[in-house]
N, C-alpha and C. Protein backbone atom coordinates (compact mmCIF):
# COMPACT_ATOMS: atom_id res chain seq x y z
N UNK A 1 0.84 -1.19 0.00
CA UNK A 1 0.00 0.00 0.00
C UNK A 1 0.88 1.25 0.00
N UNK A 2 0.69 2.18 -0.33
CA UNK A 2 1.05 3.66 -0.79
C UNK A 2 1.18 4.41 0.25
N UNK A 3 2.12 4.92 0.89
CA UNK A 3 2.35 5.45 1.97
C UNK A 3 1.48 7.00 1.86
N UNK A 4 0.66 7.64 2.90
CA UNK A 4 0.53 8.58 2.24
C UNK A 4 1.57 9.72 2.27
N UNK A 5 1.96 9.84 3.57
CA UNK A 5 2.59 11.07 4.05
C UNK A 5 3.44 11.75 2.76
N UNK A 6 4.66 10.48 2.66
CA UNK A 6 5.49 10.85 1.87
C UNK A 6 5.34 11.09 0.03
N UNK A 7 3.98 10.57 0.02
CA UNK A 7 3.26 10.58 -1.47
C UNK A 7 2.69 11.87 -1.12
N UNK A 8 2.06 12.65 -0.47
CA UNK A 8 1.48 14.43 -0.63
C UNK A 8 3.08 15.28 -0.61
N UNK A 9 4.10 14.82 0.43
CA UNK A 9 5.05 15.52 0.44
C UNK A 9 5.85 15.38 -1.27
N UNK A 10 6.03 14.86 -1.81
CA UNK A 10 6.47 14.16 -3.36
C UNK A 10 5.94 15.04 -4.25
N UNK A 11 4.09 15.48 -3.98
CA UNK A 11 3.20 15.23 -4.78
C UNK A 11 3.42 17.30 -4.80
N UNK A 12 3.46 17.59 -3.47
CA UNK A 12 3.50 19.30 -3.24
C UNK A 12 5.05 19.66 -3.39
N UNK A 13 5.91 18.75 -3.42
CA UNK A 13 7.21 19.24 -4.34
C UNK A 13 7.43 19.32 -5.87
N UNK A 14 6.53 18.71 -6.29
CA UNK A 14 6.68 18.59 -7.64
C UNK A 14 5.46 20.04 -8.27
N UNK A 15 4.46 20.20 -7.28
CA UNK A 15 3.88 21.40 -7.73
C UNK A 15 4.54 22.40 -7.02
N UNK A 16 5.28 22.57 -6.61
CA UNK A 16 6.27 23.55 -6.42
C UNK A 16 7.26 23.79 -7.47
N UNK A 17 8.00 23.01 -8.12
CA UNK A 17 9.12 22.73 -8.57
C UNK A 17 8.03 23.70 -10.44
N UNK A 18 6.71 23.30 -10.43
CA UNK A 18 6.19 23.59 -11.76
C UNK A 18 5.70 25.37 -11.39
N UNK A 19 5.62 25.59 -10.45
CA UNK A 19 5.01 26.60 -9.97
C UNK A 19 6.10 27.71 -9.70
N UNK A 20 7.46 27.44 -9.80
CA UNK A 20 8.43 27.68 -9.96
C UNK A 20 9.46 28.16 -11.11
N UNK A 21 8.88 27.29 -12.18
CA UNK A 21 9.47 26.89 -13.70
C UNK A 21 8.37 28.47 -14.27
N UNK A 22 7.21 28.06 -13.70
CA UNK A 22 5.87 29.13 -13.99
C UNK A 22 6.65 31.05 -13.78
N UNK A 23 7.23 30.80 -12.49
CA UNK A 23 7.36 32.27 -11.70
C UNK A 23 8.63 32.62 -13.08
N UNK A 24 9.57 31.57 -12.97
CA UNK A 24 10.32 32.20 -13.98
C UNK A 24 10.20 32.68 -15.15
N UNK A 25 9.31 31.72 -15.96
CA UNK A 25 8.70 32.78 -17.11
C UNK A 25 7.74 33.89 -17.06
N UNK A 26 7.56 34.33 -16.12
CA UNK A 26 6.79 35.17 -15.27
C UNK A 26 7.77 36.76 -15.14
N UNK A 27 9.15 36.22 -14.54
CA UNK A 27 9.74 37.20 -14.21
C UNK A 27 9.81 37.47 -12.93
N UNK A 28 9.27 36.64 -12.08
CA UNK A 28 9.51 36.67 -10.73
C UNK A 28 10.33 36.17 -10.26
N UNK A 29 11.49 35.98 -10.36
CA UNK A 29 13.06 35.49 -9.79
C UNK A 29 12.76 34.76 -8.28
N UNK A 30 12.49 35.76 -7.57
CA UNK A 30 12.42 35.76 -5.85
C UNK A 30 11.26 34.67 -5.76
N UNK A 31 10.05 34.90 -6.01
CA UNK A 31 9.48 33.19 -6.08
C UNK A 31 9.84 32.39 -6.68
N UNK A 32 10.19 32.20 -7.77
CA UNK A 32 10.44 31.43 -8.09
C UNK A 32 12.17 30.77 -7.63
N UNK A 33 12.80 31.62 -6.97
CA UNK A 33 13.78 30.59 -5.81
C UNK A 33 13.35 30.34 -4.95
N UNK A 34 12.06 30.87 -4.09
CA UNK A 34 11.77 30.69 -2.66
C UNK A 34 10.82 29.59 -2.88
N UNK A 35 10.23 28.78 -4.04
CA UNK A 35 9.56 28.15 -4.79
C UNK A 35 10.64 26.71 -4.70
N UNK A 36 11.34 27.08 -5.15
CA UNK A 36 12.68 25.91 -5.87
C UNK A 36 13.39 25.43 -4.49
N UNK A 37 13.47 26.52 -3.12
CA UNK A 37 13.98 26.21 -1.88
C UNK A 37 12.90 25.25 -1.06
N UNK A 38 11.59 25.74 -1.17
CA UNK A 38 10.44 25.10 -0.49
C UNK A 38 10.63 23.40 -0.85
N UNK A 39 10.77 23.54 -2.64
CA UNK A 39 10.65 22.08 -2.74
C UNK A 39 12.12 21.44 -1.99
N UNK A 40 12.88 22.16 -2.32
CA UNK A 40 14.02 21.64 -2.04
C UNK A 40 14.24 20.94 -0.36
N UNK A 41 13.54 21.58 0.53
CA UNK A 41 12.91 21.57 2.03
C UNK A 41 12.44 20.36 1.76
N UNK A 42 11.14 20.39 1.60
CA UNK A 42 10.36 18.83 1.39
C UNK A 42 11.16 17.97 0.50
N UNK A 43 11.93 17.54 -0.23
CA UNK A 43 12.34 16.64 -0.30
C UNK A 43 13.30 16.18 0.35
N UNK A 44 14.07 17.06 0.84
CA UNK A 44 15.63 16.66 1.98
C UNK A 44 14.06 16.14 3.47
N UNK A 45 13.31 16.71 4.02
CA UNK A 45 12.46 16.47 4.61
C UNK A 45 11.72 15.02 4.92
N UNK A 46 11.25 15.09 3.30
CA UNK A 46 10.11 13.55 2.89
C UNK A 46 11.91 12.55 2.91
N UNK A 47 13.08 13.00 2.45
CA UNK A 47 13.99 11.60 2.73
C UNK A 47 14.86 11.15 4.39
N UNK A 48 15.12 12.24 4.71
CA UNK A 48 15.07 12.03 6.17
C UNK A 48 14.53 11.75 7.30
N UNK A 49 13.29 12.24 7.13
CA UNK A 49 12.29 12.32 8.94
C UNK A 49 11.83 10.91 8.15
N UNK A 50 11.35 10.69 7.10
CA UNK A 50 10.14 9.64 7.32
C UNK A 50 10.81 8.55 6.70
């Protein structure tokens, strides 16, 4: 069975990581690193704690 925890944490890094790709063609630099750091959080996060 499918763990959930670490499947929403996976699932909200990867819409980060697009939401990110987004800010940059956007022109928003600053979200879109504070975007790219968040995911970057949850995944060092989802591979350590759990």
């Amino acid at each position: 069975m499918v763990e959930a925890i670490p499947t929403v944490l996976a699932l909200a890094a990867a819409a980060l990581m697009v939401f990110a790709v987004l800010s940059m063609n956007w022109g928003q630099f600053t979200v879109a690193g504070l975007s790219f750091l968040g995911a970057a959080l949850l995944i060092y996060f989802r591979e350590t704690r759990l």
